[in-house]
PDB file of N, CA and C in Angstrom:
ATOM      1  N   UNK A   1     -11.951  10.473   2.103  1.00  0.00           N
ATOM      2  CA  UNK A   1     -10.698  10.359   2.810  1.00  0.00           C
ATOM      3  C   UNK A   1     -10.619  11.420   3.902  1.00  0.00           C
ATOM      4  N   UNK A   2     -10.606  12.516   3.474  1.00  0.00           N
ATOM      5  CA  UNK A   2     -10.856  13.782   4.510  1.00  0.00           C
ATOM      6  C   UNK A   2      -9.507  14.375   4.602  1.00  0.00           C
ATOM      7  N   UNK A   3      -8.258  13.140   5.535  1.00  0.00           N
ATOM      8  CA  UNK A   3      -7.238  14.135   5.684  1.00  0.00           C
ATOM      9  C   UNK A   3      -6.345  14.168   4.073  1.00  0.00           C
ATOM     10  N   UNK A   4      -5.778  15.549   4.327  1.00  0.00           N
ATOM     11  CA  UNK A   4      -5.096  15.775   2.774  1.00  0.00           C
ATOM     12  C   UNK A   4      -3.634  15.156   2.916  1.00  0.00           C
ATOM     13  N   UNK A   5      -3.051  14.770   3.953  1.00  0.00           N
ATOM     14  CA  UNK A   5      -1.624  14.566   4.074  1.00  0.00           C
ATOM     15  C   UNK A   5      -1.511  12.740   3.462  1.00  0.00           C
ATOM     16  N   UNK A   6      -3.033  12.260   4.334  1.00  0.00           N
ATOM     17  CA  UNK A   6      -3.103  10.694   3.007  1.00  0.00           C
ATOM     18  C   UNK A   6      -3.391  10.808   1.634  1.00  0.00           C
ATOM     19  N   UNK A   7      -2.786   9.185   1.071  1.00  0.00           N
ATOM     20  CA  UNK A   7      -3.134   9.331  -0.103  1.00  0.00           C
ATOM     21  C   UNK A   7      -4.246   7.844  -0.879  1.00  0.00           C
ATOM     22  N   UNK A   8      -3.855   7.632  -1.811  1.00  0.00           N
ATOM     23  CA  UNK A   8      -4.417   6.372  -2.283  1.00  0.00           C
ATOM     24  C   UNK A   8      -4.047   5.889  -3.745  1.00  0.00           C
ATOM     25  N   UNK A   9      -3.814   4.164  -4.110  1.00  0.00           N
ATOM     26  CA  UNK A   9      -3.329   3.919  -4.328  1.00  0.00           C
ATOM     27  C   UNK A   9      -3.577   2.574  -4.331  1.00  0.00           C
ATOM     28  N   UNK A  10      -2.863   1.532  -5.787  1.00  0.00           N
ATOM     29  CA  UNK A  10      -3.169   0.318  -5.583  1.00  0.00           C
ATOM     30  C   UNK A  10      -1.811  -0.182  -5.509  1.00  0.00           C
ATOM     31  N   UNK A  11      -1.589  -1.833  -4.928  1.00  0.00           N
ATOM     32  CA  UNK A  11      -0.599  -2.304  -4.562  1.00  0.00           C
ATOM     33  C   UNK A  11      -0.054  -2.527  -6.269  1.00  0.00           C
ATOM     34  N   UNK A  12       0.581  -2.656  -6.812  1.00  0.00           N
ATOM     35  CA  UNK A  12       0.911  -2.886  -8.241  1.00  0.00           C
ATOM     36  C   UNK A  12       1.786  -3.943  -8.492  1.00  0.00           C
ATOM     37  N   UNK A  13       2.880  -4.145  -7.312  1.00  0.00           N
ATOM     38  CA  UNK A  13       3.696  -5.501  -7.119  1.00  0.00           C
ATOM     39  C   UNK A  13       3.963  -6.135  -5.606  1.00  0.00           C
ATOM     40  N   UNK A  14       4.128  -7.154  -5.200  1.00  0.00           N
ATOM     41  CA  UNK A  14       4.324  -8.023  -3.946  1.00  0.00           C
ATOM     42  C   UNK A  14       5.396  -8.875  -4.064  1.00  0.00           C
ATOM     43  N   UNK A  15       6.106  -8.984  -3.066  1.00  0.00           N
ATOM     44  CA  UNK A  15       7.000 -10.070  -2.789  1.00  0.00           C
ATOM     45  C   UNK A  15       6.583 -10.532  -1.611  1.00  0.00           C
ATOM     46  N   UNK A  16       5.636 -11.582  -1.507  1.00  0.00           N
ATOM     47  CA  UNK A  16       5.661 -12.127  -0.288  1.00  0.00           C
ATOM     48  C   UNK A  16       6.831 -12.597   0.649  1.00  0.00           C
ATOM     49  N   UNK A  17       7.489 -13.158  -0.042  1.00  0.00           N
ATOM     50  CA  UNK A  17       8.278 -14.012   0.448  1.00  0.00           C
ATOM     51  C   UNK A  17       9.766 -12.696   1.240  1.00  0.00           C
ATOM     52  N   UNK A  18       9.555 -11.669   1.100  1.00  0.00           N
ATOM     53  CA  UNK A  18      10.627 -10.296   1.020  1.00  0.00           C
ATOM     54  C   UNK A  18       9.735  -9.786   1.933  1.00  0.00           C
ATOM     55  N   UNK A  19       8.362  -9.714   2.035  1.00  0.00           N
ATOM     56  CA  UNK A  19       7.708  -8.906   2.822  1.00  0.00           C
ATOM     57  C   UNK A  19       7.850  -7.227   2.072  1.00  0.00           C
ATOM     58  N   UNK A  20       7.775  -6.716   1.165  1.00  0.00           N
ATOM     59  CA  UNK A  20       8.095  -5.504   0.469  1.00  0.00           C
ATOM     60  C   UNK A  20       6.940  -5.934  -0.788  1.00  0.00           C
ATOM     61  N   UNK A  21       7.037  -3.879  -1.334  1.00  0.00           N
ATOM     62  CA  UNK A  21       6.093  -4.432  -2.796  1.00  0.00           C
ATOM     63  C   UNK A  21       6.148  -2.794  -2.948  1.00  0.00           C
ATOM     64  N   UNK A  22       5.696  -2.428  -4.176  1.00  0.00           N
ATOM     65  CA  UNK A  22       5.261  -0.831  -4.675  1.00  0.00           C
ATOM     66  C   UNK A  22       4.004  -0.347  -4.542  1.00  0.00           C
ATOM     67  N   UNK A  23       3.839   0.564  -4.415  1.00  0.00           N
ATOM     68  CA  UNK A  23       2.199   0.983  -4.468  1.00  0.00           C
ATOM     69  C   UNK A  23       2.114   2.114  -5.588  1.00  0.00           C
ATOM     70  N   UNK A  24       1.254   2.190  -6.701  1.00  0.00           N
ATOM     71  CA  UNK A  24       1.267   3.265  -7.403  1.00  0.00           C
ATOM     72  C   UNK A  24      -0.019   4.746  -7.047  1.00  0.00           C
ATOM     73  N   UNK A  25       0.564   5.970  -6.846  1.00  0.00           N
ATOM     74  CA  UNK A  25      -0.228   6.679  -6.145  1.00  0.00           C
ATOM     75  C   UNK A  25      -0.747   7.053  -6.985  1.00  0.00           C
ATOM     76  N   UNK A  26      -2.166   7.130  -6.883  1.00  0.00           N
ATOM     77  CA  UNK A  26      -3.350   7.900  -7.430  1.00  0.00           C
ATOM     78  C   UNK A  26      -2.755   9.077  -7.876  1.00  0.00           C
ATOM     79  N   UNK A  27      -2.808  10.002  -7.139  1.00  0.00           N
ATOM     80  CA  UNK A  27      -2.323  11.450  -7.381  1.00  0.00           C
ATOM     81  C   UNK A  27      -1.286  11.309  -8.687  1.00  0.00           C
ATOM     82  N   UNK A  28      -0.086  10.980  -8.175  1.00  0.00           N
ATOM     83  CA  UNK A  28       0.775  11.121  -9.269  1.00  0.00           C
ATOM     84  C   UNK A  28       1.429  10.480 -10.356  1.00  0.00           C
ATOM     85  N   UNK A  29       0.923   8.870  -9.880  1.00  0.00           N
ATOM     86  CA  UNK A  29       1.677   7.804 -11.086  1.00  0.00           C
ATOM     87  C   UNK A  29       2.477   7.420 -10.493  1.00  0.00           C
ATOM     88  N   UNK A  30       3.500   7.691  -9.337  1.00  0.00           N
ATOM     89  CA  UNK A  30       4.609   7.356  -8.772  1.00  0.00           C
ATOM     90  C   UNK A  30       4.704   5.956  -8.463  1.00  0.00           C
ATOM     91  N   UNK A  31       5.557   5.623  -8.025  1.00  0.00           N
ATOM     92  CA  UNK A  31       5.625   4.091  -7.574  1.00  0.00           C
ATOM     93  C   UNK A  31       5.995   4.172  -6.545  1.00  0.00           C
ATOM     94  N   UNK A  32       5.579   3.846  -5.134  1.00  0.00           N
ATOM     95  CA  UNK A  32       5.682   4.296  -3.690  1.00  0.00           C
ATOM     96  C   UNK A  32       6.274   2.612  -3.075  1.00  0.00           C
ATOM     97  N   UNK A  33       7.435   2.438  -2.204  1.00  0.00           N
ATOM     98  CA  UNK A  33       7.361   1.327  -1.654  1.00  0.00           C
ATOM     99  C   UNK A  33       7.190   1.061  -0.940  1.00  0.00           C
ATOM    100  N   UNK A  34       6.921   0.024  -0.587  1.00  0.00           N
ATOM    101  CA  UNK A  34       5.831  -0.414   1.028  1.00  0.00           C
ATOM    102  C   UNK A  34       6.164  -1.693   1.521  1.00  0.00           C
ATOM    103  N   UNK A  35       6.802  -1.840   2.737  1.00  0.00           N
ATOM    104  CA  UNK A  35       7.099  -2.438   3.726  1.00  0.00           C
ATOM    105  C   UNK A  35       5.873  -2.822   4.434  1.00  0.00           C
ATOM    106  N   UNK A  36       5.678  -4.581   4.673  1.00  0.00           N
ATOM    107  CA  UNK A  36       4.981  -5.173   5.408  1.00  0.00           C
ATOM    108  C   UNK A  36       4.562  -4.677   6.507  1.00  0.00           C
ATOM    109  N   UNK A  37       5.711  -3.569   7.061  1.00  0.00           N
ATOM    110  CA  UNK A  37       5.796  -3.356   8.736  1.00  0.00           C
ATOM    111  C   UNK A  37       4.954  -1.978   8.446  1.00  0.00           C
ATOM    112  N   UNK A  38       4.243  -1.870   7.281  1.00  0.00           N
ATOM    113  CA  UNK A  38       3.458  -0.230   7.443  1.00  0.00           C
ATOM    114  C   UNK A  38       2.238  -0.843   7.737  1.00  0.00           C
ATOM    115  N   UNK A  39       1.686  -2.108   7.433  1.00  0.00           N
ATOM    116  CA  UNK A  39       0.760  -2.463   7.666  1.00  0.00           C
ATOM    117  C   UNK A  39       0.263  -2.632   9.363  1.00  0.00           C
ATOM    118  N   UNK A  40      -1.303  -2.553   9.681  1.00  0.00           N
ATOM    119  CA  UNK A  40      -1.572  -3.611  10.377  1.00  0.00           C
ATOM    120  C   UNK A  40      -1.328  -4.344  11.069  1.00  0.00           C
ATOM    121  N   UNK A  41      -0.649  -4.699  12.016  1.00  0.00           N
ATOM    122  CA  UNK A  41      -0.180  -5.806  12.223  1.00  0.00           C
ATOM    123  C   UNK A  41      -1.245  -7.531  12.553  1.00  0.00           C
ATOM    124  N   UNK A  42      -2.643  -6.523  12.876  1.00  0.00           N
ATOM    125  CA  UNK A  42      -3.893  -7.832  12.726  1.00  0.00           C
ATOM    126  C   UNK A  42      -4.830  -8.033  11.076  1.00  0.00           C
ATOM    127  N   UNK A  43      -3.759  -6.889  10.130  1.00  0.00           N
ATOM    128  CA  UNK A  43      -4.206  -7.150   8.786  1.00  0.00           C
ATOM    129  C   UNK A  43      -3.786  -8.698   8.197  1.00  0.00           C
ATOM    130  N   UNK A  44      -4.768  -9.003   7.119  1.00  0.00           N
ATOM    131  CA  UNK A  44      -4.699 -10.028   6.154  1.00  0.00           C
ATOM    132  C   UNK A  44      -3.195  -9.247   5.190  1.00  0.00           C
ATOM    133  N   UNK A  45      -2.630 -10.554   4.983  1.00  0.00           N
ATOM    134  CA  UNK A  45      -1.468 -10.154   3.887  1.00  0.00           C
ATOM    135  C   UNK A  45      -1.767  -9.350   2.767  1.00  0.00           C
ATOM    136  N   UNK A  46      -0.488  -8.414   2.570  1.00  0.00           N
ATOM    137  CA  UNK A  46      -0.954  -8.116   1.286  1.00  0.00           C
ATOM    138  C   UNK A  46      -1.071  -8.595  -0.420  1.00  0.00           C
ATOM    139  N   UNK A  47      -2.209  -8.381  -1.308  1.00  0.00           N
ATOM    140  CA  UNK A  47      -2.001  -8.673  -2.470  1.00  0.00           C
ATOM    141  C   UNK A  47      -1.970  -7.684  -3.665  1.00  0.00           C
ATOM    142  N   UNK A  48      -1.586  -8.152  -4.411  1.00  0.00           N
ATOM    143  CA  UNK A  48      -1.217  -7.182  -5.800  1.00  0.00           C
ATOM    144  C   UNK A  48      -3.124  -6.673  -6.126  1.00  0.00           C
ATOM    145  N   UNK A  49      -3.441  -5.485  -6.427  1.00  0.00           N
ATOM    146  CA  UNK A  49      -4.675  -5.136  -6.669  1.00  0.00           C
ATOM    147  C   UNK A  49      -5.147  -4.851  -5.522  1.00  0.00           C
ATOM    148  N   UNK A  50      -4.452  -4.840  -4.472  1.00  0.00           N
ATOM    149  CA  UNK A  50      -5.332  -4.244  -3.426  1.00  0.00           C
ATOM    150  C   UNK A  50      -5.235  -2.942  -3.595  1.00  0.00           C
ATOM    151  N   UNK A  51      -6.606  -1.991  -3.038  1.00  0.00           N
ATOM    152  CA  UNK A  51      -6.730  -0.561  -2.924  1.00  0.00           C
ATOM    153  C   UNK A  51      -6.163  -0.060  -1.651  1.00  0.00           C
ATOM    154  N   UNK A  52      -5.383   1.015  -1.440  1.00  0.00           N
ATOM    155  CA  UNK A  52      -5.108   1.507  -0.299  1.00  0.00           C
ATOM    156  C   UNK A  52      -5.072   2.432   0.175  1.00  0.00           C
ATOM    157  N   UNK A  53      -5.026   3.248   1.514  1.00  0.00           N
ATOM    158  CA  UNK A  53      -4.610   4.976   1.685  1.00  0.00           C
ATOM    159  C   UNK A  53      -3.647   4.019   2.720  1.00  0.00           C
ATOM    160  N   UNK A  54      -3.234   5.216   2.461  1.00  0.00           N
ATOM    161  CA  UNK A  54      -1.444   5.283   3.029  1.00  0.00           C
ATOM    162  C   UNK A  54      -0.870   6.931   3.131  1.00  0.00           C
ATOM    163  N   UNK A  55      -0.068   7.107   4.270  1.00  0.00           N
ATOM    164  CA  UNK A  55       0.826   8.216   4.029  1.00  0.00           C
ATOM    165  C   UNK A  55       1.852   8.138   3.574  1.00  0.00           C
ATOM    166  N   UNK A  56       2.834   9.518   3.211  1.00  0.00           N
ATOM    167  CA  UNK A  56       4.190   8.871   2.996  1.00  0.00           C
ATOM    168  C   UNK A  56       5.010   9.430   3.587  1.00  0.00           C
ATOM    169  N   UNK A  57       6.084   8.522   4.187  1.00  0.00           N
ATOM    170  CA  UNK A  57       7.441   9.299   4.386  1.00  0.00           C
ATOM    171  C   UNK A  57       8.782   8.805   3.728  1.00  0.00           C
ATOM    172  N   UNK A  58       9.779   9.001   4.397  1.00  0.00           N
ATOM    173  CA  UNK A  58      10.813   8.699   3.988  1.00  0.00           C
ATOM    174  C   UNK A  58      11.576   7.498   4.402  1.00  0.00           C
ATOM    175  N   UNK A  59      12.336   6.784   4.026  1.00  0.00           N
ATOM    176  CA  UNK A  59      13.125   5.588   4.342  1.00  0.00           C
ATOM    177  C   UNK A  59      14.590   5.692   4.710  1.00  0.00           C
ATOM    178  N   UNK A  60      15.367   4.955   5.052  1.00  0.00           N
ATOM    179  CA  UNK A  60      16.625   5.514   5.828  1.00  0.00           C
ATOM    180  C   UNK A  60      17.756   6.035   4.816  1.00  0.00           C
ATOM    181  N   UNK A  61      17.047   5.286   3.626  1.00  0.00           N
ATOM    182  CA  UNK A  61      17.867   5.686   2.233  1.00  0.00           C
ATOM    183  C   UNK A  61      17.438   6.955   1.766  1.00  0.00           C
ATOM    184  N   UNK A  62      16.262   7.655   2.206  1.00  0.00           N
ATOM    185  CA  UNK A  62      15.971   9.264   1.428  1.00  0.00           C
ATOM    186  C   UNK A  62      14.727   8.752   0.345  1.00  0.00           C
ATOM    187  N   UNK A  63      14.272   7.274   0.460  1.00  0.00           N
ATOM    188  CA  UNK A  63      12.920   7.273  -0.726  1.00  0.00           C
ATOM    189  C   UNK A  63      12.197   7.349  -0.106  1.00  0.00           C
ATOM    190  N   UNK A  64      10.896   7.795  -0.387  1.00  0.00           N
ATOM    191  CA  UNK A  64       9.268   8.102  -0.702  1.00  0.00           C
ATOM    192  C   UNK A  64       9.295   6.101  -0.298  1.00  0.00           C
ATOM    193  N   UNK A  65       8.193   5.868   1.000  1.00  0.00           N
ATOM    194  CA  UNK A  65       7.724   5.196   1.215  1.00  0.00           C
ATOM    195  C   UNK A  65       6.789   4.890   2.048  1.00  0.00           C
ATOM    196  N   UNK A  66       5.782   3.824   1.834  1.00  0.00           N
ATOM    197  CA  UNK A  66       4.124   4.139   1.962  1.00  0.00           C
ATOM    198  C   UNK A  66       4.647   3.699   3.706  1.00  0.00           C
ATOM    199  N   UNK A  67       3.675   4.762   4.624  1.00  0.00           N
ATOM    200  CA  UNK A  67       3.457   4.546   5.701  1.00  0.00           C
ATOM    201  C   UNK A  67       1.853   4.288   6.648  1.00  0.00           C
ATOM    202  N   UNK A  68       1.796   4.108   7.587  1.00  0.00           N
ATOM    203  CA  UNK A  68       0.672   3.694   8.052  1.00  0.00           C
ATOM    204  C   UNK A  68       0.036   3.346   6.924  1.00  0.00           C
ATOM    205  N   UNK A  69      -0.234   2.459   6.600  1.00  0.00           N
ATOM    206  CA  UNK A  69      -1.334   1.412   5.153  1.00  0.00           C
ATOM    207  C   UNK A  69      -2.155   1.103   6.112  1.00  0.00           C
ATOM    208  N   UNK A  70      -3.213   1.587   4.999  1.00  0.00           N
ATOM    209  CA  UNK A  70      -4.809   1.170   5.525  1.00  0.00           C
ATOM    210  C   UNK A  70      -4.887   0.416   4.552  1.00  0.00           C
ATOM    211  N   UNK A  71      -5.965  -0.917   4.132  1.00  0.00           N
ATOM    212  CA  UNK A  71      -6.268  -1.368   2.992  1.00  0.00           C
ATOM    213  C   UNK A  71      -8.291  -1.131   2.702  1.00  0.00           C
ATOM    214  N   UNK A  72      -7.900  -0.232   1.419  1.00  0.00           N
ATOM    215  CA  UNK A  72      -9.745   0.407   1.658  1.00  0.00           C
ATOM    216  C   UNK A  72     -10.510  -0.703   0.760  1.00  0.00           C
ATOM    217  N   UNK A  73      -9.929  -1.751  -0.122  1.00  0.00           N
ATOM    218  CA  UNK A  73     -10.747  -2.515  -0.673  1.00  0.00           C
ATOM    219  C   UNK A  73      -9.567  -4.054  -0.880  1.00  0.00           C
ATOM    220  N   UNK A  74      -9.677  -5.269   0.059  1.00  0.00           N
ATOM    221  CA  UNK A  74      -8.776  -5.655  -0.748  1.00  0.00           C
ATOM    222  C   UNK A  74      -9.157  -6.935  -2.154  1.00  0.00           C
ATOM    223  N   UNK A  75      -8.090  -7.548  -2.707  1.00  0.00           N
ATOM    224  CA  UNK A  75      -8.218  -7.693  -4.190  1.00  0.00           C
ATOM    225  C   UNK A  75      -8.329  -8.692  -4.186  1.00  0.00           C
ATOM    226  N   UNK A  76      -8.438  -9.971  -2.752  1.00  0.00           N
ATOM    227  CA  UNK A  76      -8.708 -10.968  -2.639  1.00  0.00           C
ATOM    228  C   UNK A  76      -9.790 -11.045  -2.385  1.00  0.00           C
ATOM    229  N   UNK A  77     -10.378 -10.379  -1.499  1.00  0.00           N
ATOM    230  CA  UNK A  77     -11.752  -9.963  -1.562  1.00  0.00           C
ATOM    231  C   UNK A  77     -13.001  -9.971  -2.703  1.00  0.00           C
ATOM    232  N   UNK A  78     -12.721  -9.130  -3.450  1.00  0.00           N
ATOM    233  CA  UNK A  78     -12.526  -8.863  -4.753  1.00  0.00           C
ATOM    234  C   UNK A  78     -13.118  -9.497  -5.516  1.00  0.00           C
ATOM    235  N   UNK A  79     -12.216 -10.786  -5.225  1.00  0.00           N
ATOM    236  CA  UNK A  79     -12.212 -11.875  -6.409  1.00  0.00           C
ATOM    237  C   UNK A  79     -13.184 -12.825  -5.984  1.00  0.00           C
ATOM    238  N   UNK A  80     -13.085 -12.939  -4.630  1.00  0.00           N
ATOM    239  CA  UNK A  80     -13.843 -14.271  -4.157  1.00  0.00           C
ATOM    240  C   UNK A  80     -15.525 -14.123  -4.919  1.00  0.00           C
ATOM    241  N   UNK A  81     -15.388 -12.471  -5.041  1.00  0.00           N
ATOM    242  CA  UNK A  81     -17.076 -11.572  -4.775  1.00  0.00           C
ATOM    243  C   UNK A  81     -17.510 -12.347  -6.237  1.00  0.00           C
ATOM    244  N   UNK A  82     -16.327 -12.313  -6.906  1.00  0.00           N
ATOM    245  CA  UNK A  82     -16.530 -12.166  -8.758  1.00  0.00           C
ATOM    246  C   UNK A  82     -17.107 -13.333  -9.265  1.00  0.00           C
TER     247      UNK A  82
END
């Protein structure tokens, strides 16, 4: 990874249809939420089991939420491989 201010983390829930979902962080167990709009915008959708680094900041409400999302392995991927 290199920089220390990212983190990593798998997607753990999705709402497609909401465009939203949680990410649980490596580091701490937390449950981080993540907005479609942190992604990519020429990324593949997201799915539950995907691996990610992400930073975090804050949301307009004061929560912990995943920013700039990278996706380092995803879980559709994954599967096709399996």
């Amino acid at each position: 990874m290199g920089d220390p201010t990212r983190r990593t983390g798998a997607l753990i829930q999705w709402n497609d249809a909401r465009g939203y979902g949680f990410v649980e962080d490596a580091d701490d167990g937390q449950r981080v939420f993540v907005h479609v709009s942190a992604y990519p915008a020429d990324s593949a959708r997201p799915s539950e089991g995907d691996e990610l680094e992400f930073a975090v900041g804050r949301g307009a409400d004061g929560r912990r939420q995943a920013i700039d999302v990278r996706v380092r392995r995803s879980a559709r991927e994954a599967r096709e491989l399996a």
